[in-house]
Each structure stands twice: as structure tokens, then as C-alpha cells.
Protein backbone atom coordinates (compact mmCIF):
# COMPACT_ATOMS: atom_id res chain seq x y z
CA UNK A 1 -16.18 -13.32 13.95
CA UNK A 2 -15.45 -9.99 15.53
CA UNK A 3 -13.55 -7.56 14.16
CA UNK A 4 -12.60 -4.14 14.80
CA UNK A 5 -9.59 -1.92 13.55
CA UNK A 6 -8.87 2.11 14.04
CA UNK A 7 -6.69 4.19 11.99
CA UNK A 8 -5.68 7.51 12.80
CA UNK A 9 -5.28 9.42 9.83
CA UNK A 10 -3.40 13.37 9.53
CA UNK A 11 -5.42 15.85 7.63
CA UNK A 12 -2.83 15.05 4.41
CA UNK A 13 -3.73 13.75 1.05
CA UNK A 14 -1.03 10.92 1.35
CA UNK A 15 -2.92 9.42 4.34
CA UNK A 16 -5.79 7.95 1.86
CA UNK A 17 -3.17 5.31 1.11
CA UNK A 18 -3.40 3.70 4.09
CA UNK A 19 -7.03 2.70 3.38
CA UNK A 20 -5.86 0.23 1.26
CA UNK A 21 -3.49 -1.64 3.74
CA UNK A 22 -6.84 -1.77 6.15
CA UNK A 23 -9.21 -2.81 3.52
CA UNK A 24 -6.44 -5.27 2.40
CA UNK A 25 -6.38 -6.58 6.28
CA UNK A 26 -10.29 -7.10 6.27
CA UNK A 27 -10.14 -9.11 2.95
CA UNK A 28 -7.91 -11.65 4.02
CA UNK A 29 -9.36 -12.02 7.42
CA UNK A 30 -13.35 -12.23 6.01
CA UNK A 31 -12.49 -13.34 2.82
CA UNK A 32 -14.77 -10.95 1.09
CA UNK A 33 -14.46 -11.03 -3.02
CA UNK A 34 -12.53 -8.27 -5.30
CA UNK A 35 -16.13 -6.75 -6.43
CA UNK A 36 -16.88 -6.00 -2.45
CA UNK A 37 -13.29 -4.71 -2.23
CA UNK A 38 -13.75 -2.33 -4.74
CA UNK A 39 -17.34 -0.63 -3.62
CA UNK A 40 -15.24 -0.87 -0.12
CA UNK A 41 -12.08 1.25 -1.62
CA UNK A 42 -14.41 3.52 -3.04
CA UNK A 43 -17.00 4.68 -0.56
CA UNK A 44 -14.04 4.23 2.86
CA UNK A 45 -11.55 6.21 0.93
CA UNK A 46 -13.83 8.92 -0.15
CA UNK A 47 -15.02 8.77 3.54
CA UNK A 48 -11.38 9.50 4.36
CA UNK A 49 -10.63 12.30 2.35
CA UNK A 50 -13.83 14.12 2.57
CA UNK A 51 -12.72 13.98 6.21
CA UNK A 52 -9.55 15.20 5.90
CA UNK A 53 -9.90 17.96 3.04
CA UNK A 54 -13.36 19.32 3.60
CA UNK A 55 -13.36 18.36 7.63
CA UNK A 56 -10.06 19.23 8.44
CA UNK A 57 -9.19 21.44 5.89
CA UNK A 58 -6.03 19.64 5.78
CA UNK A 59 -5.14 21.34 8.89
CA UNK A 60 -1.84 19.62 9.76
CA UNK A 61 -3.04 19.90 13.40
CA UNK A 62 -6.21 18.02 13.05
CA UNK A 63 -6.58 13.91 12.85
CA UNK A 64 -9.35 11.81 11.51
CA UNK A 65 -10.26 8.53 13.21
CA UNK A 66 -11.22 5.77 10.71
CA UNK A 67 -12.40 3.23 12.79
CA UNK A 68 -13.70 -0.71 11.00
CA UNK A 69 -15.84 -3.21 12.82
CA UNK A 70 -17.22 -6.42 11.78
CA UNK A 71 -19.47 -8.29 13.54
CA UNK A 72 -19.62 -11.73 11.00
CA UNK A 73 -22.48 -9.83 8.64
CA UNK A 74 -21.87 -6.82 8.24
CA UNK A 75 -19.07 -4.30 8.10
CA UNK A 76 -19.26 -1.27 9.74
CA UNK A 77 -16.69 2.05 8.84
CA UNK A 78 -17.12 5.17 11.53
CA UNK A 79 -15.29 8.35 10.16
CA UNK A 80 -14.55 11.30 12.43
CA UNK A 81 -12.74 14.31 11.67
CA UNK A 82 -12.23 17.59 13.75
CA UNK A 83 -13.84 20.30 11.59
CA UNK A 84 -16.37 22.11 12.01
CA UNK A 85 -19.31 19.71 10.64
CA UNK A 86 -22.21 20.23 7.69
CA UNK A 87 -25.70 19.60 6.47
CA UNK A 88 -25.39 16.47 4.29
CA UNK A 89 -28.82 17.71 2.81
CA UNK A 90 -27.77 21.11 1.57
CA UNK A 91 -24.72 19.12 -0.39
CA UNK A 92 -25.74 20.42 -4.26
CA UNK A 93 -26.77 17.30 -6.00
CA UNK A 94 -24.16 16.19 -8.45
CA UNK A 95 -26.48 14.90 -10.98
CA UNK A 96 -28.33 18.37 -11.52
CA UNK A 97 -26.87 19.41 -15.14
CA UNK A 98 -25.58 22.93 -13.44
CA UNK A 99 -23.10 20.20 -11.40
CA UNK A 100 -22.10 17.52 -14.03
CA UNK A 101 -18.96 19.00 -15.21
CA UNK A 102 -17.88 20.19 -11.51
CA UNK A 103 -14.71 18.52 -11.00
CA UNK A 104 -15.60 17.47 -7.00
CA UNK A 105 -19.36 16.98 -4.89
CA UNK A 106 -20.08 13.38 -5.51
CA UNK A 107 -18.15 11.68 -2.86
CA UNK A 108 -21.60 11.88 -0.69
CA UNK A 109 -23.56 10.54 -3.59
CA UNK A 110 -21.33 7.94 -4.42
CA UNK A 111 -21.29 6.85 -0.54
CA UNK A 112 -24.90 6.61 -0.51
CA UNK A 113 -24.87 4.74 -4.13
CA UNK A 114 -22.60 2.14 -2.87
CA UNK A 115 -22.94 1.88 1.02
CA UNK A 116 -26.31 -0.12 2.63
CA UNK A 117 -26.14 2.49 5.11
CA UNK A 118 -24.93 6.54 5.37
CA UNK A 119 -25.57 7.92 8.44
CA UNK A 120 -24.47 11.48 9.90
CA UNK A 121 -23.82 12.31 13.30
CA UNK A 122 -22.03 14.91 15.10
CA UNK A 123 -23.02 18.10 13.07
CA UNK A 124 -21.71 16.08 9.92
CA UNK A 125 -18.57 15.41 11.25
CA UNK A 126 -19.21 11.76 12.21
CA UNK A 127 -20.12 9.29 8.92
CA UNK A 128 -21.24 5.58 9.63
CA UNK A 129 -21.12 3.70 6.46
CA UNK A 130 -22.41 0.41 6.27
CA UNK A 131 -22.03 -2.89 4.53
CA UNK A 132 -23.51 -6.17 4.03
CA UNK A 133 -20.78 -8.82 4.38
CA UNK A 134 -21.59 -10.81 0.55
């Protein structure tokens, strides 16, 4: 089974929500359990909003394209956002103790935690996260 789905998001904090109603969509048409939903509503949505806030800078003129495909094994999410890009490897690591008690920075950990694949393109401001359909 095929699958693929775009959302276009505005650079707003609201927009996250629609995540859900997409992930929501991809359950009941692959049938995937409530354990792969969650690791899904987890990494996508940070995806999202690290798109729109540190992208976009929540410029109200700027979009991010949230784009799903499927192709019967695995899942595939593309972000894209219209800032200005950045080095995924100079992101401080959120497990050194100077960083534990930051309130943000682990939205790129966490991807790569839960996500098969995290892969950068675009000067940063393209994210391909992948999944293994359970």
C-alpha cells in the first residue's frame, strides 16, 4: 500500500495540532498500534515545531511542508521549513550535565532516539525521519 499525505503548516504554535489529525489518518489506514503512534506523535510533532519556531522563527510569512509517505514498510515524514538552515552537529548535546536543566535542545536527540532514520538536507532545513512500519 502506497501512501502519501502533505500538510502545509504556518510558522504558529497552534499548527502542531494538526499532526495529530495526520498521524490519526495513517493509523487507521495502516493499522499501526498505539505504542508506534506515540514514538510517531513524538518525533513528527517535534519535527514540526522545530520547523516552525527555530526554522521559521514563527515568521507569520513563512510555511512548513510536512509531507508523509508510506510505501507498505516503512513510513517516511519529510519536514521543510523556510529559514535559514543549521548544523545538526553543533546542536549542544542535551545530556551533557551543563544542559540537563535547559528547558528546550532535545527535540534533535529525541528524533534520533526514536526515529530508524534522521537525515538532514538542505542546510538543515530539510529533516527525513524514518520509520519501520511494526
Amino acid at each position: 500500500m502506497t501512501i502519501e499525505k502533505e500538510l502545509i503548516l504556518k510558522s504558529e504554535y497552534e499548527e502542531v495540532e494538526k499532526v495529530e489529525t495526520l498521524l490519526n489518518e495513517l493509523q487507521t489506514e495502516l493499522g499501526f498500534n498505539d505504542e508506534f503512534y506515540a514514538k510517531l506523535m513524538l518525533t513528527v510533532s517535534e519535527a514540526a515545531t522545530n520547523g516552525i519556531i527555530h526554522g521559521n522563527q514563527l515568521d507569520p510569512s513563512k510555511k512548513v511542508v510536512l509531507t508523509a509517505k508510506c510505501d507498505g514498510k516503512k513510513l517516511t515524514f519529510i519536514t521543510k521549513d523556510q529559514g535559514s538552515g543549521f548544523v545538526p552537529s553543533e546542536v549542544p548535546n542535551p545530556l551533557a550535565e551543563e544542559n540537563l536543566l535547559k528547558p528546550s535542545g532535545r527535540g534533535v536527540f529525541l528524533m534520533k532516539e526514536y526515529a530508524e532514520t534522521v537525515e538532514y538536507q538542505d542546510g538543515g532545513t530539510k529533516l527525513i525521519l524514518g520509520f519501520k512500519l511494526p
